[in-house]
Protein backbone atom coordinates (compact mmCIF):
# COMPACT_ATOMS: atom_id res chain seq x y z
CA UNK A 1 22.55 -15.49 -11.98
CA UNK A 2 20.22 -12.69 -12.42
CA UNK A 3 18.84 -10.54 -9.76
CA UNK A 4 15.71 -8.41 -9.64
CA UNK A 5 15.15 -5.44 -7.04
CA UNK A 6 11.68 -4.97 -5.49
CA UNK A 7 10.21 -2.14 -6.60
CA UNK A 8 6.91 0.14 -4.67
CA UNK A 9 4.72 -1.66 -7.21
CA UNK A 10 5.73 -4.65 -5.91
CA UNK A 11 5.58 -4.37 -2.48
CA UNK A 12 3.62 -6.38 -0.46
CA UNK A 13 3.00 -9.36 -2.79
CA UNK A 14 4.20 -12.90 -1.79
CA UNK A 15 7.67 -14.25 -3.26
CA UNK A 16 6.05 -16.79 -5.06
CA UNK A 17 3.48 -14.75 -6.89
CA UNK A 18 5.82 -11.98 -7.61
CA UNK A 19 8.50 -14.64 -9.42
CA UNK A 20 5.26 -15.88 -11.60
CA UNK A 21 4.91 -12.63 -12.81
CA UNK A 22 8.44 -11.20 -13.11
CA UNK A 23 9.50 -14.56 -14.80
CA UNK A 24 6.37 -15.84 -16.48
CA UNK A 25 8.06 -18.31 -18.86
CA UNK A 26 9.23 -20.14 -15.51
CA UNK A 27 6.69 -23.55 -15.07
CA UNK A 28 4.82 -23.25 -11.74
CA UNK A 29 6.50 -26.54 -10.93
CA UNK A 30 9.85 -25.44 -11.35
CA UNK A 31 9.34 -21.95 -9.70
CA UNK A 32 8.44 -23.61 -6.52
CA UNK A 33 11.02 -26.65 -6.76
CA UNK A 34 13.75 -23.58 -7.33
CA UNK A 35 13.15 -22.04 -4.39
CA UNK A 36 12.70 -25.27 -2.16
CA UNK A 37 16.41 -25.75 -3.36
CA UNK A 38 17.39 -21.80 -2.69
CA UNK A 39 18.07 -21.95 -6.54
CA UNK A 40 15.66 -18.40 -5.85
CA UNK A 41 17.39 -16.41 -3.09
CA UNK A 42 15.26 -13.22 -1.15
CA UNK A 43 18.38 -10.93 0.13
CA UNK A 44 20.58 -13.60 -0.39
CA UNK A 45 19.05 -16.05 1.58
CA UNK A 46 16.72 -18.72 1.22
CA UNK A 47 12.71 -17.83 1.72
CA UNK A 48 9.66 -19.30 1.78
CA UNK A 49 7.73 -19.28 -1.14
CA UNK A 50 5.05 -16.91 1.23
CA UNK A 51 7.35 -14.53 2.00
CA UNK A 52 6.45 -11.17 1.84
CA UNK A 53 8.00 -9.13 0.18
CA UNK A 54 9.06 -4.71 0.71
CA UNK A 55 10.65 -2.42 -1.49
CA UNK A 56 14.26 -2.41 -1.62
CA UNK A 57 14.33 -6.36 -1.77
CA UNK A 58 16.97 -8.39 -3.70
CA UNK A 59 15.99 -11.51 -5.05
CA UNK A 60 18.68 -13.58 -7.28
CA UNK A 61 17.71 -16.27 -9.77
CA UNK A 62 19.66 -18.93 -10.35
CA UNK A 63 17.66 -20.28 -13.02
CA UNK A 64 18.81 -20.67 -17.40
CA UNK A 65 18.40 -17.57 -19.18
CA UNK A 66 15.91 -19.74 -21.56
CA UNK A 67 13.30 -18.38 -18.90
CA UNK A 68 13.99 -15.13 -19.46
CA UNK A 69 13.81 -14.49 -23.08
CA UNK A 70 10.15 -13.36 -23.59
CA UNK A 71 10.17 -10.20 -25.69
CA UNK A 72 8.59 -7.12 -24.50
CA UNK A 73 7.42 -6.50 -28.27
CA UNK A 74 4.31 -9.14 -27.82
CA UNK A 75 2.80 -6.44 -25.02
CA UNK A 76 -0.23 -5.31 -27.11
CA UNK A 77 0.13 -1.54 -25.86
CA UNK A 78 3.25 -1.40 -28.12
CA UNK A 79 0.76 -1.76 -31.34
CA UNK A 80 -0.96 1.04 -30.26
CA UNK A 81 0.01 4.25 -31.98
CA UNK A 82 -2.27 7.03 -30.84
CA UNK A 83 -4.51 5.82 -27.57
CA UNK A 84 -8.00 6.28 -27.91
CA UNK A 85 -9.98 7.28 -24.93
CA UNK A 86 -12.89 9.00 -23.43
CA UNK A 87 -11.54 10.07 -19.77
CA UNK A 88 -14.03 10.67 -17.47
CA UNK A 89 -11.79 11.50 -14.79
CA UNK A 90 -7.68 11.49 -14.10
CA UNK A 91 -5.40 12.07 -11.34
CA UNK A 92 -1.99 10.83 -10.44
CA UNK A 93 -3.22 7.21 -9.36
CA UNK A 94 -6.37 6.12 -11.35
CA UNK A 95 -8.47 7.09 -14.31
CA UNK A 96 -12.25 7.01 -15.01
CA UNK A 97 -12.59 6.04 -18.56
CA UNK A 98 -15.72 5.62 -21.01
CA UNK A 99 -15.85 3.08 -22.60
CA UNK A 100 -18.51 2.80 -25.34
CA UNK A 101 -20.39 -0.12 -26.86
CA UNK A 102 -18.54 -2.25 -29.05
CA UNK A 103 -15.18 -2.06 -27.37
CA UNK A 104 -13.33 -5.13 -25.55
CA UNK A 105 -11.89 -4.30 -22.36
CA UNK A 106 -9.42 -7.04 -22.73
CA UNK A 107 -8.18 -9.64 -25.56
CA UNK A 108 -11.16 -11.77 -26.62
CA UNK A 109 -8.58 -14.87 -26.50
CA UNK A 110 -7.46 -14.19 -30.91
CA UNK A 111 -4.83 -11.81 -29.70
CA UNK A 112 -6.51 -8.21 -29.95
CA UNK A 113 -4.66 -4.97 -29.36
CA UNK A 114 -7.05 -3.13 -29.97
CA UNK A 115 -8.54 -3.13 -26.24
CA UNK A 116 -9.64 -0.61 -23.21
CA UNK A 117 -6.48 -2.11 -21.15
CA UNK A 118 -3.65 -1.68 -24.69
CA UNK A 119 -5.14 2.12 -25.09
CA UNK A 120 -4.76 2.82 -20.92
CA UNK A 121 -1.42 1.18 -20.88
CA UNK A 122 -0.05 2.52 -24.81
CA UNK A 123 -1.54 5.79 -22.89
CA UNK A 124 0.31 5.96 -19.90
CA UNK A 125 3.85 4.40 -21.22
CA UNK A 126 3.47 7.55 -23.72
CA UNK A 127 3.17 10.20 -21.12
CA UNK A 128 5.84 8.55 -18.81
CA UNK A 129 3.70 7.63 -15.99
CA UNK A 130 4.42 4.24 -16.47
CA UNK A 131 7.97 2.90 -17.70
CA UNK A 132 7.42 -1.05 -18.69
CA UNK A 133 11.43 -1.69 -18.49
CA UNK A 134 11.61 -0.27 -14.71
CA UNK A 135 8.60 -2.54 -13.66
CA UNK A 136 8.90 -6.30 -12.36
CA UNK A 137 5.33 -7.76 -12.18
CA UNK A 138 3.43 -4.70 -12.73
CA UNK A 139 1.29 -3.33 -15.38
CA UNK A 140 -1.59 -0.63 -15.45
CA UNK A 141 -4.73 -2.69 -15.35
CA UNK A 142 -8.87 -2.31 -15.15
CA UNK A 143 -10.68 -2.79 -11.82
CA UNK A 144 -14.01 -3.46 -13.50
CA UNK A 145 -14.85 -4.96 -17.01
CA UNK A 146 -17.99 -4.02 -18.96
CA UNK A 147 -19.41 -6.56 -21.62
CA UNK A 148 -18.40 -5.45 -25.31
CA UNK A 149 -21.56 -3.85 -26.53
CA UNK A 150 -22.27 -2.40 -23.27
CA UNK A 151 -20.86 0.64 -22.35
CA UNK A 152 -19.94 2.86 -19.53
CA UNK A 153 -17.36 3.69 -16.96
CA UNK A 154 -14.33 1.63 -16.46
CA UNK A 155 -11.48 2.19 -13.50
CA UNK A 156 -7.94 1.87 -14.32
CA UNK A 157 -5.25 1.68 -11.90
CA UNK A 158 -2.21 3.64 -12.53
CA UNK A 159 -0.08 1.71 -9.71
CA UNK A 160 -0.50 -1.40 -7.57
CA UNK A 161 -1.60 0.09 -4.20
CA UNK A 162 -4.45 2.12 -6.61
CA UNK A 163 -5.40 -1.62 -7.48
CA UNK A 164 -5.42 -3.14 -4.67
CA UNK A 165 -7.45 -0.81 -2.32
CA UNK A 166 -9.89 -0.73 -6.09
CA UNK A 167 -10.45 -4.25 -5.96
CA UNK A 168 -11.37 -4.29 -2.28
CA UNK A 169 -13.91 -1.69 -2.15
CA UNK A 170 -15.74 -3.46 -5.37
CA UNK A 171 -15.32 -7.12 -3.72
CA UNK A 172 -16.70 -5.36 -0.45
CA UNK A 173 -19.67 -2.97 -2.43
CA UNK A 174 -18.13 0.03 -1.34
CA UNK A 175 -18.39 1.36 -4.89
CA UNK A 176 -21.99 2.13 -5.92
CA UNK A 177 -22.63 1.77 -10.08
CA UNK A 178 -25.86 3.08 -11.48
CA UNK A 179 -26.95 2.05 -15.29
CA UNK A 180 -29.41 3.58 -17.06
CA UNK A 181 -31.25 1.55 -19.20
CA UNK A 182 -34.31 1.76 -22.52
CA UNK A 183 -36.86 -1.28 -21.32
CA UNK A 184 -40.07 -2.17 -23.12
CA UNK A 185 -43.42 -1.18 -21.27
CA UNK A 186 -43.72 0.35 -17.90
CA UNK A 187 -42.20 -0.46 -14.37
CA UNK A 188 -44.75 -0.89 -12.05
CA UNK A 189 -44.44 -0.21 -9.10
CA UNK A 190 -42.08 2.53 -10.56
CA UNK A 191 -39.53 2.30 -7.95
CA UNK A 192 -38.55 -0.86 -6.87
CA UNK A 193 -36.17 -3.69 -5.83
CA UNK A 194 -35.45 -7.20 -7.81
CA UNK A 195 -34.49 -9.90 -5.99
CA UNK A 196 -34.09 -13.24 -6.65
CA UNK A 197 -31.23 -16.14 -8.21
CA UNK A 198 -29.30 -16.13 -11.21
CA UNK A 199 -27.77 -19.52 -12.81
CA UNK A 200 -25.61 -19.03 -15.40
CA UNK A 201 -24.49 -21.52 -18.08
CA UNK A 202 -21.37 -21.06 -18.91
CA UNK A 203 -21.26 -23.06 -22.17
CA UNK A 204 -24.17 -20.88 -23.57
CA UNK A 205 -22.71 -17.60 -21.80
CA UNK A 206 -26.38 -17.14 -20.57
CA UNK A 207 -28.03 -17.05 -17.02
CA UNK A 208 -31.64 -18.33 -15.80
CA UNK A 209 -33.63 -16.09 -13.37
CA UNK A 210 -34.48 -18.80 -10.72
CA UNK A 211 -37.78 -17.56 -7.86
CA UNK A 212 -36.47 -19.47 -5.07
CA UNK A 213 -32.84 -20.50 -4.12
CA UNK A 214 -30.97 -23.85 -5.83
CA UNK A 215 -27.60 -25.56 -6.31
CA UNK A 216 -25.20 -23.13 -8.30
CA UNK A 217 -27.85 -20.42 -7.92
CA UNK A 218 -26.54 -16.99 -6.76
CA UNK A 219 -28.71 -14.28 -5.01
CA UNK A 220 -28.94 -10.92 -7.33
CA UNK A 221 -30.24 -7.86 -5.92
CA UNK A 222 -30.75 -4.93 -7.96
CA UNK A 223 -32.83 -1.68 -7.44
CA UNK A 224 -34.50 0.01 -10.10
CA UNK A 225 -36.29 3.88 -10.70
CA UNK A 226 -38.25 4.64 -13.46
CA UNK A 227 -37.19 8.58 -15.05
CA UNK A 228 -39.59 8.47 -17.67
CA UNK A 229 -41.59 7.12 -20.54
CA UNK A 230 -42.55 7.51 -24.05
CA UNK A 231 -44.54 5.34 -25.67
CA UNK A 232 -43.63 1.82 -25.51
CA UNK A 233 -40.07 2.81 -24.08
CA UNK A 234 -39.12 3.92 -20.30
CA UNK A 235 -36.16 4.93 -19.13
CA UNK A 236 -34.95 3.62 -16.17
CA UNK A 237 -32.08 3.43 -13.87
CA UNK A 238 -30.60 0.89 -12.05
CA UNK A 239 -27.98 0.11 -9.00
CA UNK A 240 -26.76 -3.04 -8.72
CA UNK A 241 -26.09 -4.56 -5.23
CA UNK A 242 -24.98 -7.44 -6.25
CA UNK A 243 -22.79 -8.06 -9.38
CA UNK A 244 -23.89 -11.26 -11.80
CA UNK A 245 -23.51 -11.90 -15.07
CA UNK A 246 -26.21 -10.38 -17.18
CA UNK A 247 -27.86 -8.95 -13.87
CA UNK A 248 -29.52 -6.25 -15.13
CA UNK A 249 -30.44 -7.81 -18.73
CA UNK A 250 -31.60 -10.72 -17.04
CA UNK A 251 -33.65 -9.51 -14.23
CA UNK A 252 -35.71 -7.17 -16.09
CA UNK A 253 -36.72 -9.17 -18.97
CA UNK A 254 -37.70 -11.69 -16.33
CA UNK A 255 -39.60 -8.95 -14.68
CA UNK A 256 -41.65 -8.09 -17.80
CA UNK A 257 -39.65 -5.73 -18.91
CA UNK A 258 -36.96 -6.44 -21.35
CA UNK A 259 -33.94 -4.35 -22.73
CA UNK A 260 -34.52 -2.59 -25.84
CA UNK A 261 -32.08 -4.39 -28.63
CA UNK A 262 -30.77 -7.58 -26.32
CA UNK A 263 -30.61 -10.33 -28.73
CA UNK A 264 -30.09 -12.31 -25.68
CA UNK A 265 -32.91 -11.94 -22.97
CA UNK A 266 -35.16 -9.29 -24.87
CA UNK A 267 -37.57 -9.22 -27.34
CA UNK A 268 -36.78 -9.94 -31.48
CA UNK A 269 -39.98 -8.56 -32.83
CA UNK A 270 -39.86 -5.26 -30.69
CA UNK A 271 -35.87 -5.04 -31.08
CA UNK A 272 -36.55 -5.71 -35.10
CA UNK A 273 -38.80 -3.02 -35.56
CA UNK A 274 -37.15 -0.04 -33.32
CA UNK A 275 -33.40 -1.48 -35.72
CA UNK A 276 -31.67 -1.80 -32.68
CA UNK A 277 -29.32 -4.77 -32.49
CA UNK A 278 -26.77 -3.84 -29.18
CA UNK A 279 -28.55 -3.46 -25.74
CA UNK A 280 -29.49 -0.24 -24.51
CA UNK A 281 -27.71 -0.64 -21.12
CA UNK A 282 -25.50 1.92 -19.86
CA UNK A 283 -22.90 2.23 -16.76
CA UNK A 284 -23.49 5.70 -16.83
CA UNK A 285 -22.73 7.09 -13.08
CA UNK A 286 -20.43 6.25 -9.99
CA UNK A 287 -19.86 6.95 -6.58
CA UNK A 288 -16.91 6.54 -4.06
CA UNK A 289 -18.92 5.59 -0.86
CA UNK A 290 -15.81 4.18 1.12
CA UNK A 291 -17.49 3.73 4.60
CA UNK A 292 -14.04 2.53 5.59
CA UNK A 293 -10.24 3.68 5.25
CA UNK A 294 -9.75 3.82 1.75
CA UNK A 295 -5.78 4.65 2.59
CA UNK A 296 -4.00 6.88 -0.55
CA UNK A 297 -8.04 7.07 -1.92
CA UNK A 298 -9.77 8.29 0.34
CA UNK A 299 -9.48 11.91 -1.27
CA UNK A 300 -12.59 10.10 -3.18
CA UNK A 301 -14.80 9.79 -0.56
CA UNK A 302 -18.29 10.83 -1.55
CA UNK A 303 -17.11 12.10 -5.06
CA UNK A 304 -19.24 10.91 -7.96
CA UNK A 305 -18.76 10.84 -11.88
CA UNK A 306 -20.89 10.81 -14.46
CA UNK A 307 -20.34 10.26 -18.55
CA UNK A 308 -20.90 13.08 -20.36
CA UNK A 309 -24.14 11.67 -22.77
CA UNK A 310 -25.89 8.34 -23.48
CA UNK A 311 -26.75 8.11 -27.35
CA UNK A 312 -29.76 6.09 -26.42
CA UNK A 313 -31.31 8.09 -24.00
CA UNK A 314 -30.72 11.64 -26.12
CA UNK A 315 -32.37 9.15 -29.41
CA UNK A 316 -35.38 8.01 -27.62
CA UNK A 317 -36.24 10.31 -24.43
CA UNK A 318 -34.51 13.72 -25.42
């Protein structure tokens, strides 16, 4: 028998879903037959699999200690010698990172340590904010992912609660996120708002701007300023209300105004002769609206971060 305690990081999360986690070499199947038979105990007593549960907890496993023999040494963060990261922001429960172009948030499915999420966690365990061994189910981890070459800022959660109150206010759009982007030709009307449907193709990893609404179509809404221009290049910056694949990419090369360098939705001749082969698309600002409790967060409230520099817009608009 073998008995985890519940930990604050834990808190809160049903029995079931906590046991995946704690004891991930344990089948599904058998995790739920185990604790239909009470072969998975909560205080000493049989539980539903729902249950939810607090800190302080017991929970014993009777279950072979075959299911318990994963190493800790396959955690990527442990590969990591010195982290690498651009911190846009810190405190004792989240950090604003920036993450530049070219850089995976998280393993590209060939196991990669070299990731956003390895460097935040390889980061943390190293300063002692985070102890691996004293954890059950939990693990630092992003709120937000950013495609590989595009960069911009990233939130990492240092605890659960950080998480899940993160993941709420960007499922609800309480989170605003402004890109600035390099587009060929001109905006007009200069300020504006896109609106229309994105299908996306998952075998191809592309989406199709559709003008009116169909089946597996989703409604993308994003609002756009142009700062400036010069030459065939503007400079404009984008919020996104809504958050599709390829929004941004996709919505203004449908517009008429494609992203300088996107092999994808852009232009080949005008991306071949400015050498650029990554798109110019940036995640450069964000703001903590939080029209509702935010609980530990709401310190946040109306705060706003921005990354230091954008190489793109000091190459072509400085």
């Amino acid at each position: 028998m073998k008995e985890l305690e519940v930990k604050a990081n834990d808190a809160g999360q049903r029995l079931d879903r906590f046991i995946g986690k704690a004891v991930p070499l344990l089948p599904e199947s058998l995790l739920q037959k185990y604790i239909r038979l009470k072969r998975i105990k909560l205080n000493g007593r049989g539980a539903k699999r729902d249950a939810r549960l607090a800190a302080g907890d017991r929970i014993q496993l009777y279950i072979n200690d075959e299911f318990f023999e994963k190493p800790r040494e396959e955690n990527a963060y442990l590969k990591v010698g010195a982290p690498r990261l651009d911190i846009v922001y810190e405190d004792e429960n989240l950090l604003l990172l920036d993450k530049k172009p070219g850089v995976l948030c998280h393993s590209a499915g060939a196991w990669d340590y070299n990731t956003l999420i390895a460097h935040v966690q390889a980061y943390l365990a190293q300063k002692g904010e985070w102890k691996p061994r004293e954890e059950n189910s939990f693990a630092p981890a992003l709120c937000n992912r950013i495609d590989r070459n595009t960069g911009g800022i990233v939130l990492a959660a240092k605890n659960a609660e950080t998480l899940r109150i993160l993941n709420d206010k960007i499922r609800d759009r309480e989170i605003d996120k402004y890109y600035l982007c390099a587009v060929h030709g001109r905006p007009k009307p200069p300020e504006g708002r896109l609106e229309n449907f994105l299908f996306k193709d998952a075998q191809k990893n592309q989406v199709y701007v559709k003008d009116r609404p169909e089946p597996g179509a989703k409604t993308a809404v994003t609002e756009y300023k142009l700062l400036r221009s010069k030459g065939p290049l503007s400079l404009v910056e984008c919020r996104l209300l809504t958050g599709r694949t390829h929004q941004i990419r996709a919505q203004m090369a449908h517009a008429g105004w494609p992203l300088l360098g996107d092999g994808k939705y852009g232009s080949e001749r005008f991306n071949r002769d400015y050498g650029e082969k990554g798109q110019a698309l940036y995640s450069y600002k964000l703001r903590f609206d939080f029209p509702t409790d935010a609980g530990l967060l709401n310190y946040l409230r109306g705060r706003e971060f921005e990354v230091d520099k954008v190489d793109f817009v000091e190459k072509y608009f400085s």
